[in-house]
Protein backbone atom coordinates (compact mmCIF):
# COMPACT_ATOMS: atom_id res chain seq x y z
CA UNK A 1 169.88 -31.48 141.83
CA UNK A 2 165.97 -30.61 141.85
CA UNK A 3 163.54 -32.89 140.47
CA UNK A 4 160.72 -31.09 138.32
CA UNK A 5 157.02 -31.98 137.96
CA UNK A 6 155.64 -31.32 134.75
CA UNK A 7 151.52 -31.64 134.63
CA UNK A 8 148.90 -30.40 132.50
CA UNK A 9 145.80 -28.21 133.98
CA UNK A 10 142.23 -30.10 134.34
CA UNK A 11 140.09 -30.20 131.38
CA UNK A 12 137.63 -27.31 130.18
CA UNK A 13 134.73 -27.12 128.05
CA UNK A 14 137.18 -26.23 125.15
CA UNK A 15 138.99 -29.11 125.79
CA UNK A 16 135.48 -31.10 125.40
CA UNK A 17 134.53 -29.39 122.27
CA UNK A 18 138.48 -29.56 120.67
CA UNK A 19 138.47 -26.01 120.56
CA UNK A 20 141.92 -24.51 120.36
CA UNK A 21 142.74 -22.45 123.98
CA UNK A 22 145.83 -21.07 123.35
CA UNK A 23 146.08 -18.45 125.46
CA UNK A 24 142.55 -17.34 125.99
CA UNK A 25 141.38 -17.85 129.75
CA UNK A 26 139.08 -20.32 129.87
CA UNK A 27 138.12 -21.44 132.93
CA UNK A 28 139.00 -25.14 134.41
CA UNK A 29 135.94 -27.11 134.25
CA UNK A 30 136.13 -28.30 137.72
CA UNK A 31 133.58 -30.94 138.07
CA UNK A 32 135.39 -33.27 135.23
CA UNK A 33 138.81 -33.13 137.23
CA UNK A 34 139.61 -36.60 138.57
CA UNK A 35 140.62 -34.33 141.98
CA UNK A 36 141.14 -37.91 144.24
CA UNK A 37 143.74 -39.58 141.69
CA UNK A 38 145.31 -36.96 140.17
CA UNK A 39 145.89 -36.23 144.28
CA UNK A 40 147.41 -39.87 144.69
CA UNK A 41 149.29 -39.20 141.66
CA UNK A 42 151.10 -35.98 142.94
CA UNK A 43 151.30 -37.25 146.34
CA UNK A 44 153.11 -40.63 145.43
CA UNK A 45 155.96 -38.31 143.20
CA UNK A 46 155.94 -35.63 146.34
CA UNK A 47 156.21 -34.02 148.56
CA UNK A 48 156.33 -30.78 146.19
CA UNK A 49 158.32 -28.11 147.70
CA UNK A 50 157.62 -25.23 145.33
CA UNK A 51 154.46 -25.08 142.57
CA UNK A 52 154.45 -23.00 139.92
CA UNK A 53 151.59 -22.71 137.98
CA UNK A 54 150.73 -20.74 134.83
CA UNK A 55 148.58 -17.15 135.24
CA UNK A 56 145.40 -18.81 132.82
CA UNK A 57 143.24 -19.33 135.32
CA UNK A 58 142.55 -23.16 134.02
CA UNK A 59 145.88 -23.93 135.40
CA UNK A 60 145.81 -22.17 138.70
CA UNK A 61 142.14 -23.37 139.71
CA UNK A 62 143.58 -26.96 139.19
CA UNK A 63 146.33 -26.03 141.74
CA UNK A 64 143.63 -24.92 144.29
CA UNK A 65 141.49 -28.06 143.52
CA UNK A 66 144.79 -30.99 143.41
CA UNK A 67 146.87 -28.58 146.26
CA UNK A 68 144.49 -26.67 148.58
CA UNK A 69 145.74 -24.16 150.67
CA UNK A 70 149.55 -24.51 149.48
CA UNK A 71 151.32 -21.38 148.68
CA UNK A 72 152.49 -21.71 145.03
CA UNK A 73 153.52 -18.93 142.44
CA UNK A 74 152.77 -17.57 139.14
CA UNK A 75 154.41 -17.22 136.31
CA UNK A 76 152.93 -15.95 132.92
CA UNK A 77 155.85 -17.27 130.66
CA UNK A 78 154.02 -20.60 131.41
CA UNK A 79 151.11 -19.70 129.21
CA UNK A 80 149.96 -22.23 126.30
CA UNK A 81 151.35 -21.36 123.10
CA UNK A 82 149.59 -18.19 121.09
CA UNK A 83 147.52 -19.94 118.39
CA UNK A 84 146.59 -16.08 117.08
CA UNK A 85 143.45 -16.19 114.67
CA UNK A 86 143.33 -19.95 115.24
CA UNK A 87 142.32 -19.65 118.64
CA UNK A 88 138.67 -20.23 119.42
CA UNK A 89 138.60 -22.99 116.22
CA UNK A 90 138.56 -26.45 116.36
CA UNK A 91 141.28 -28.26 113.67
CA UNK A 92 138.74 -29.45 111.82
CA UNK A 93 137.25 -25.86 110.93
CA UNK A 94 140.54 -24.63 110.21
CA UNK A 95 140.87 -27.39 107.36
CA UNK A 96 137.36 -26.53 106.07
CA UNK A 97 138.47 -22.58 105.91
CA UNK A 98 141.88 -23.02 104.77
CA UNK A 99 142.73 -26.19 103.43
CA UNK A 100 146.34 -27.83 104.03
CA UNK A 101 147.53 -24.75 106.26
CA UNK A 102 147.79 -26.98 109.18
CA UNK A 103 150.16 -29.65 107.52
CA UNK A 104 152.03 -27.05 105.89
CA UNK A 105 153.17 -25.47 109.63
CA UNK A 106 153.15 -28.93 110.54
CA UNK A 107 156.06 -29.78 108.41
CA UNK A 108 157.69 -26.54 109.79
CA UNK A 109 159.05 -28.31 112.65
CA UNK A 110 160.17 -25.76 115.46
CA UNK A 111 159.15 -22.86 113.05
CA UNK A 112 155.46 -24.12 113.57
CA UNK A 113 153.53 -20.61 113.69
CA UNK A 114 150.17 -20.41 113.48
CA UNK A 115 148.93 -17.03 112.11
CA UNK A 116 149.44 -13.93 113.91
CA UNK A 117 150.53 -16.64 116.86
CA UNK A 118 153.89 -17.43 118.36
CA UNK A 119 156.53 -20.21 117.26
CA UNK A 120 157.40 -22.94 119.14
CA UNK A 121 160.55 -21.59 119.99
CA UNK A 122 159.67 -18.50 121.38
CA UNK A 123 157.46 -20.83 123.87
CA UNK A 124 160.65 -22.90 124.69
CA UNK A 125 162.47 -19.93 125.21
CA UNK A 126 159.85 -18.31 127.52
CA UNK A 127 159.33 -21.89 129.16
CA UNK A 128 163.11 -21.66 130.58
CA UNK A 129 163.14 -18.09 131.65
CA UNK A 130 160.13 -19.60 133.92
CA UNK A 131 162.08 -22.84 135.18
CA UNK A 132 165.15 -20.68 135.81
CA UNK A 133 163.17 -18.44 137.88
CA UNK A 134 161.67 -20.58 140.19
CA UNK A 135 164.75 -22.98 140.34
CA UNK A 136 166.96 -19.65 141.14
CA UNK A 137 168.91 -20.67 144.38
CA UNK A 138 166.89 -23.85 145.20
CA UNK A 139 168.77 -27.48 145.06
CA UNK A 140 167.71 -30.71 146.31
CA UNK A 141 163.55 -29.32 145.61
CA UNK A 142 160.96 -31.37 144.03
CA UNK A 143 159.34 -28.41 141.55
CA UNK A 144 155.84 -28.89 140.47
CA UNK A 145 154.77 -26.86 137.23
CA UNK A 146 150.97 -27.08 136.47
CA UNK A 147 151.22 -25.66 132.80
CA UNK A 148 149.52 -26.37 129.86
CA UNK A 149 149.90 -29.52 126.99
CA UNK A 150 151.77 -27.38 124.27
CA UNK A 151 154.42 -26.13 127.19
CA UNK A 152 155.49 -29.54 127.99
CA UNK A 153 155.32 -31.00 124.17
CA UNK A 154 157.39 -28.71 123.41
CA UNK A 155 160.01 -28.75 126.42
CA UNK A 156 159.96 -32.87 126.28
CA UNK A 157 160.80 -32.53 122.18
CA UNK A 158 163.53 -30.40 122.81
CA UNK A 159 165.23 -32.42 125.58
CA UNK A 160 164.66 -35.45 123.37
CA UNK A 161 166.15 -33.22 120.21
CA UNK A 162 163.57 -34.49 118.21
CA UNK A 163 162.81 -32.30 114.44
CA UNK A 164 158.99 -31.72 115.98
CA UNK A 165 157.45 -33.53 112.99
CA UNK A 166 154.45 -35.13 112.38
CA UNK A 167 156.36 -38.28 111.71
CA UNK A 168 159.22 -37.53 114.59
CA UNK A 169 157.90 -35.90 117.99
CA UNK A 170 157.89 -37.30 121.37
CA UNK A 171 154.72 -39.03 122.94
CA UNK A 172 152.92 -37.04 125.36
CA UNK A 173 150.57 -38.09 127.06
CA UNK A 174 147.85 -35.71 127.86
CA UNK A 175 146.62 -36.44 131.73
CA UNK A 176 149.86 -37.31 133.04
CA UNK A 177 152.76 -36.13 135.08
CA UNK A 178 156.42 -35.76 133.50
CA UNK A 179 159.37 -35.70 135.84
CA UNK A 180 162.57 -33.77 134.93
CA UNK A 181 165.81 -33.86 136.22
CA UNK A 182 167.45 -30.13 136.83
CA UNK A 183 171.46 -30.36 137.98
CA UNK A 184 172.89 -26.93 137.38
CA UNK A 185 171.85 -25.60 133.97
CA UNK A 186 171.22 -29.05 132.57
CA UNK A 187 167.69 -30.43 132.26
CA UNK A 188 166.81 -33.90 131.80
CA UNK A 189 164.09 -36.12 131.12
CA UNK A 190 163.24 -38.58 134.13
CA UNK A 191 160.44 -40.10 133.09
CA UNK A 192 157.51 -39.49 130.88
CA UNK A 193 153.51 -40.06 130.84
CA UNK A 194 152.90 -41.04 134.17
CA UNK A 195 149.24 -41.63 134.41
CA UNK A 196 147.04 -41.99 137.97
CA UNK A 197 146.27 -45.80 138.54
């Protein structure tokens, strides 16, 4: 059985501003990165013996910062979800431009697509070619993934089976780590939104 870390990259001057990333590389703002307790963090739920981290360069920078000098790999299927011509917008513009477009892919549920973007379940799908990879032939391995907040909102609704509604989704927190239980093919949820003291 491996044990999988699930956290989110550091935040970024998008983040600040509630722009939507998606998968645009913006860089990691690296001064606003709580580096000493998101280190206690990792090292209490450690040691990691493989990290995985996400080819936007937000996500890898926070590896280098919160892991420096470990070897860790990339994988690009652990991109944020496309938001297509959404991207670059904050929620509140989109409302302004098109009114009621985000509730109405809101109530879509695991069909959310945002325009010219990718569904939610093409990310899940992509999410678990990535975890199968880099648990391929390992057991007994703590598995760190530094990915992004959609990724792992929409891995922890699926292994919760929840209809990804407004009204019905799971609670994620966003600065925390998620640990997942992997034995064989199965995946399981551990424990959820564990923040640094």
């Amino acid at each position: 059985m491996n044990i999988i870390g699930l956290l989110r990259h550091g935040p970024t001057a998008w983040n600040r501003n509630k722009q939507i990333q998606g998968i645009r590389d913006i860089p990691l703002d690296s001064a606003a990165l709580p580096v000493k307790s998101w280190q206690q963090l990792l090292s209490r739920y450690g040691p990691w013996d493989h990290i995985v981290t996400s080819s936007l360069s937000r996500c890898r920078e926070t590896c280098h910062l919160l892991l420096p000098g470990q070897a860790h790999d990339i994988d690009i299927d652990l991109r944020e979800q496309d938001w297509g011509k959404w991207t670059g917008q904050t929620l509140k513009q989109i409302s302004a431009e098109s009114p009621g477009s985000i509730e109405a892919q809101e109530r879509l549920g695991w069909d959310f697509t945002p325009p010219e973007g990718e569904s939610r379940r093409v990310v899940l799908a992509r999410t678990y070619k990535a975890i199968d990879r880099a648990t391929y032939s390992r057991n007994g391995q703590r598995i760190l993934f530094i990915t992004h907040f959609g990724v792992i909102k929409i891995l922890l609704n699926h292994l919760e089976n929840t209809p990804f509604l407004p009204e019905n989704s799971t609670l994620v927190a966003k600065r925390a780590l998620h640990l997942l239980s992997q034995d064989g093919a199965k995946l399981s949820i551990l424990q959820t939104n564990i923040e640094s003291q």
